[in-house]
N, C-alpha and C. Protein backbone atom coordinates (compact mmCIF):
# COMPACT_ATOMS: atom_id res chain seq x y z
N UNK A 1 58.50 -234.60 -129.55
CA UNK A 1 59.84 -234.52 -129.02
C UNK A 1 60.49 -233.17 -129.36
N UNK A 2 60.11 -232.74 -130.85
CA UNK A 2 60.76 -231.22 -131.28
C UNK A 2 60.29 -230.36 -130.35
N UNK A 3 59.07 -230.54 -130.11
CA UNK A 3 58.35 -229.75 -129.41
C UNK A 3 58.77 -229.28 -127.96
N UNK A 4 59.13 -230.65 -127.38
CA UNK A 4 59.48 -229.70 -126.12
C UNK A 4 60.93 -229.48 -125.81
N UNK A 5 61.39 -230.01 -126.82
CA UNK A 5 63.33 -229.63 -126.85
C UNK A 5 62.90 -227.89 -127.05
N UNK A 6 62.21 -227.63 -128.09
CA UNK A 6 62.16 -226.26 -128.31
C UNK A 6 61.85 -225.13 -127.32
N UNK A 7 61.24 -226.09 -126.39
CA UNK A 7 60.65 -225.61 -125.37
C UNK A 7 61.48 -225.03 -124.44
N UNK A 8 62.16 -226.36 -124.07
CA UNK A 8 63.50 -226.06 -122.63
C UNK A 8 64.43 -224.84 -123.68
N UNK A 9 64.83 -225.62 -124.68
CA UNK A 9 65.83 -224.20 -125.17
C UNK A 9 64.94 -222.70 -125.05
N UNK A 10 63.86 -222.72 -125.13
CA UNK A 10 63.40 -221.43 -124.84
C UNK A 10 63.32 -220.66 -123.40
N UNK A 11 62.37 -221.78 -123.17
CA UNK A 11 62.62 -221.13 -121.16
C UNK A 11 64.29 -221.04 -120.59
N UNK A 12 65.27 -221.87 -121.26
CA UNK A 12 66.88 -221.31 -120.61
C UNK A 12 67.20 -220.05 -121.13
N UNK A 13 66.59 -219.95 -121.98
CA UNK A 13 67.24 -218.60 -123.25
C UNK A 13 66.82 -217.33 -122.21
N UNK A 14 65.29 -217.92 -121.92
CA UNK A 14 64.70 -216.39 -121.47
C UNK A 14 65.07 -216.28 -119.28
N UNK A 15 65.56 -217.74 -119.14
CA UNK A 15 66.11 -217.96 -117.67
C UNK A 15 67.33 -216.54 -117.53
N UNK A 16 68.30 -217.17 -119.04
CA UNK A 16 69.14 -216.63 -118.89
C UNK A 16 69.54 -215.20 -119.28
N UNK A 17 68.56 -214.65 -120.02
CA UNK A 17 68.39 -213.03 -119.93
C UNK A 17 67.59 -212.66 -119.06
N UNK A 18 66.82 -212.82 -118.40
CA UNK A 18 66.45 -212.25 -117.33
C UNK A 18 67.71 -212.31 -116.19
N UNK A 19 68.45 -213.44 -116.25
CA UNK A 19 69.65 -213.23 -114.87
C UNK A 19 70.51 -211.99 -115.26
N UNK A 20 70.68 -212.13 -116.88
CA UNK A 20 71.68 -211.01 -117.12
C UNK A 20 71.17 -209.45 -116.75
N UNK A 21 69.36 -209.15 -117.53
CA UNK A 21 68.81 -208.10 -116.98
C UNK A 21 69.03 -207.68 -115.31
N UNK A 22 68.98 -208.89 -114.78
CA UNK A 22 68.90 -208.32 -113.42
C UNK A 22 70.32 -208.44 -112.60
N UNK A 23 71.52 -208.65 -113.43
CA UNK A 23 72.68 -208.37 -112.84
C UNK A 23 73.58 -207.09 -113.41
N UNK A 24 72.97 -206.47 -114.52
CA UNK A 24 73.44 -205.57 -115.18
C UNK A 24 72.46 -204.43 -114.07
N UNK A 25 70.76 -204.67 -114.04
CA UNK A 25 70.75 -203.14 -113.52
C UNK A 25 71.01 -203.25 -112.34
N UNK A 26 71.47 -204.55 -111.03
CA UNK A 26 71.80 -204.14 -109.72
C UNK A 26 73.35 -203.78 -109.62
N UNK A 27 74.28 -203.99 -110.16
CA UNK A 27 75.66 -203.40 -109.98
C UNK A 27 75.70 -201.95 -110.56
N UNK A 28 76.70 -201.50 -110.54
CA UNK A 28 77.19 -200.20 -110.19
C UNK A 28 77.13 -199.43 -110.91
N UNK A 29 76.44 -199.69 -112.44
CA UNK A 29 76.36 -198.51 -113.69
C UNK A 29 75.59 -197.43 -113.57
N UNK A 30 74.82 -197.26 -112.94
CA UNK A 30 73.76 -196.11 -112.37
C UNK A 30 73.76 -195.76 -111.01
N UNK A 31 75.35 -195.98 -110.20
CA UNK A 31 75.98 -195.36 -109.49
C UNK A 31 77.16 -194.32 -109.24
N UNK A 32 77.25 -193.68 -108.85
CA UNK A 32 78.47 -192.70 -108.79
C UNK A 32 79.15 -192.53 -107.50
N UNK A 33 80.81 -192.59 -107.44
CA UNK A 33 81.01 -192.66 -105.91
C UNK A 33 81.93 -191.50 -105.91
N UNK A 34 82.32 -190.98 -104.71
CA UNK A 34 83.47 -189.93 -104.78
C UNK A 34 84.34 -190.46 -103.11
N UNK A 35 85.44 -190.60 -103.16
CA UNK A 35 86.48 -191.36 -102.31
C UNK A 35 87.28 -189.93 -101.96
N UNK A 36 87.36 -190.11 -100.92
CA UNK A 36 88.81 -189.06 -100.90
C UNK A 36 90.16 -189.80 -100.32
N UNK A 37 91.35 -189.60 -100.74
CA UNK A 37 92.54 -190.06 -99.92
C UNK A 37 92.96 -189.34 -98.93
N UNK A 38 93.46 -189.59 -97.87
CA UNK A 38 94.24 -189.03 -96.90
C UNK A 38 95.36 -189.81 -96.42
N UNK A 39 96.39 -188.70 -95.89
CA UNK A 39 97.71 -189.29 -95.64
C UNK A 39 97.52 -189.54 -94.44
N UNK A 40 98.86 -189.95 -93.48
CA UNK A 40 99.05 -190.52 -92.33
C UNK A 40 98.68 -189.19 -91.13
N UNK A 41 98.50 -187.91 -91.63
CA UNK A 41 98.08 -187.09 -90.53
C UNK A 41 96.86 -187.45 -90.42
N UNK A 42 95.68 -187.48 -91.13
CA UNK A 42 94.54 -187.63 -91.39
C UNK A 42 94.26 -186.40 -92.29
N UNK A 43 94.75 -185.85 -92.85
CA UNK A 43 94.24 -184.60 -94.30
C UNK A 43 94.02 -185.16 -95.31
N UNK A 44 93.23 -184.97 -96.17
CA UNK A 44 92.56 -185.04 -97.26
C UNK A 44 93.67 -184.42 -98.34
N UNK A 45 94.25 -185.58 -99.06
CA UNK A 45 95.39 -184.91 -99.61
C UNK A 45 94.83 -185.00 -101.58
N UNK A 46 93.87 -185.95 -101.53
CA UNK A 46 93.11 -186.18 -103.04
C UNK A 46 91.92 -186.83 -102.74
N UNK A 47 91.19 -186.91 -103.89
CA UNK A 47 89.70 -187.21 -104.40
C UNK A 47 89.60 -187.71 -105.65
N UNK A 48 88.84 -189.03 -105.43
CA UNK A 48 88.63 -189.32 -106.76
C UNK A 48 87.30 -189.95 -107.27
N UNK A 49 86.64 -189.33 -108.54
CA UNK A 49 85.34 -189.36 -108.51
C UNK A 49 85.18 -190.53 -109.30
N UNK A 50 84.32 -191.48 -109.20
CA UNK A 50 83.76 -193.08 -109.57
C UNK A 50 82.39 -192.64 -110.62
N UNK A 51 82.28 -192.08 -111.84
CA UNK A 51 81.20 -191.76 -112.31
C UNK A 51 80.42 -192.69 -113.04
N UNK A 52 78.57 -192.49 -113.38
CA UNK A 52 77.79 -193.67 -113.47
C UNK A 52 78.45 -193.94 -115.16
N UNK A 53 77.50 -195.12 -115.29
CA UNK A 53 77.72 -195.64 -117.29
C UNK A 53 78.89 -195.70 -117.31
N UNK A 54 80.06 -196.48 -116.40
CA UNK A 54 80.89 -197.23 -116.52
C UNK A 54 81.95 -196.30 -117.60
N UNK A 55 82.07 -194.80 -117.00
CA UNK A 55 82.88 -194.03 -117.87
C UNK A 55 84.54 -193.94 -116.87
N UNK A 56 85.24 -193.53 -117.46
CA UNK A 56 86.55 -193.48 -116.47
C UNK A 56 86.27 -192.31 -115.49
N UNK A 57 87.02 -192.54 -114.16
CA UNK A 57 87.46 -191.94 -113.11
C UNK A 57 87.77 -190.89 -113.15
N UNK A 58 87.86 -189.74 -112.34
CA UNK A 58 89.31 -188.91 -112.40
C UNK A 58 89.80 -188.42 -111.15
N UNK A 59 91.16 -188.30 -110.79
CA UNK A 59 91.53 -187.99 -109.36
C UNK A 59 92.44 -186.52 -109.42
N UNK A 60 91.77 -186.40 -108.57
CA UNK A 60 92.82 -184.92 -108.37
C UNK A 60 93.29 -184.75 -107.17
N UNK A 61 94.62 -184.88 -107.19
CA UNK A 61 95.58 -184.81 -106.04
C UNK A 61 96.23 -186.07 -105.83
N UNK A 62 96.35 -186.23 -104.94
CA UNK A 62 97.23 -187.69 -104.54
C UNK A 62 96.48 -188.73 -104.29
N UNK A 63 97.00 -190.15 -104.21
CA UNK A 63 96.56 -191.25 -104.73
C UNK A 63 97.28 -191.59 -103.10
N UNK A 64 96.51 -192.12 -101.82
CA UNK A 64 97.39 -192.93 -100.69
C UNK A 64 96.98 -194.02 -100.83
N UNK A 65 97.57 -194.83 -99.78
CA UNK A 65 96.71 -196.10 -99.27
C UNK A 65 95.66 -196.37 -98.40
N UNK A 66 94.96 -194.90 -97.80
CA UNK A 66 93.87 -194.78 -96.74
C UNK A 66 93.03 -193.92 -97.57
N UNK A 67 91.83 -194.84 -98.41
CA UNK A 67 90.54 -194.33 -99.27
C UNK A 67 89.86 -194.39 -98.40
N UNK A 68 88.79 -193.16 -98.09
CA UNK A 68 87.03 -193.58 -97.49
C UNK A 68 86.40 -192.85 -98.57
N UNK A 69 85.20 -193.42 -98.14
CA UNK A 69 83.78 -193.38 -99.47
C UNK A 69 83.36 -192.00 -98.45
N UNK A 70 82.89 -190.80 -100.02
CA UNK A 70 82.68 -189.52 -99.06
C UNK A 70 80.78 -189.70 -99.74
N UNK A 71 80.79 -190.22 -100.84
CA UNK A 71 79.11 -189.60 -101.25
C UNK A 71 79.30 -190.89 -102.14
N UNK A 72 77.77 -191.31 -102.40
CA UNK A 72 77.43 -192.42 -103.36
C UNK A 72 75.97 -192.00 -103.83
N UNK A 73 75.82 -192.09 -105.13
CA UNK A 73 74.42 -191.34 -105.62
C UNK A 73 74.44 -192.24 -106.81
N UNK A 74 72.84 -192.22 -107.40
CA UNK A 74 72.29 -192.13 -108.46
C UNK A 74 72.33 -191.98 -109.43
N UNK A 75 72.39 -192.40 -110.55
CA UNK A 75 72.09 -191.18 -112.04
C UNK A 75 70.98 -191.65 -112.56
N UNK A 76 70.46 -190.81 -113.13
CA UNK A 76 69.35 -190.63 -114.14
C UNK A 76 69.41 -191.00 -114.90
């Protein structure tokens, strides 16, 4: 009976790090995005870069309500 209680607690243990392994490397930490804003003319009035390893942002220029995605890459 010890035996295979020990068992299931093992195969959930290792169920459940493998889900975590494989939801940590498919989201966004070894991605990088760069957005630019534009105002109501359509100009590019700021940019703001999305960098990988979940480090902070930084924007330079203005912040609108009309973001598009300009580049999305990789890191090493």
């Amino acid at each position: 009976m010890k035996k295979s209680m020990l068992a299931t607690i093992a195969a959930a243990g290792i169920a459940v790090l493998t889900y975590a392994a494989h939801s940590y490397a498919s989201s966004d930490y070894f991605t990088f995005k760069v957005y630019g804003y534009y105002d109501s003319a359509g100009s590019q009035v700021g940019t703001y870069y999305r960098p990988c390893f979940g480090r902070m942002g930084k924007l330079v220029g203005q912040r609108t309500s009309v973001k598009r995605l300009i580049e999305v890459g990789t890191c090493r």
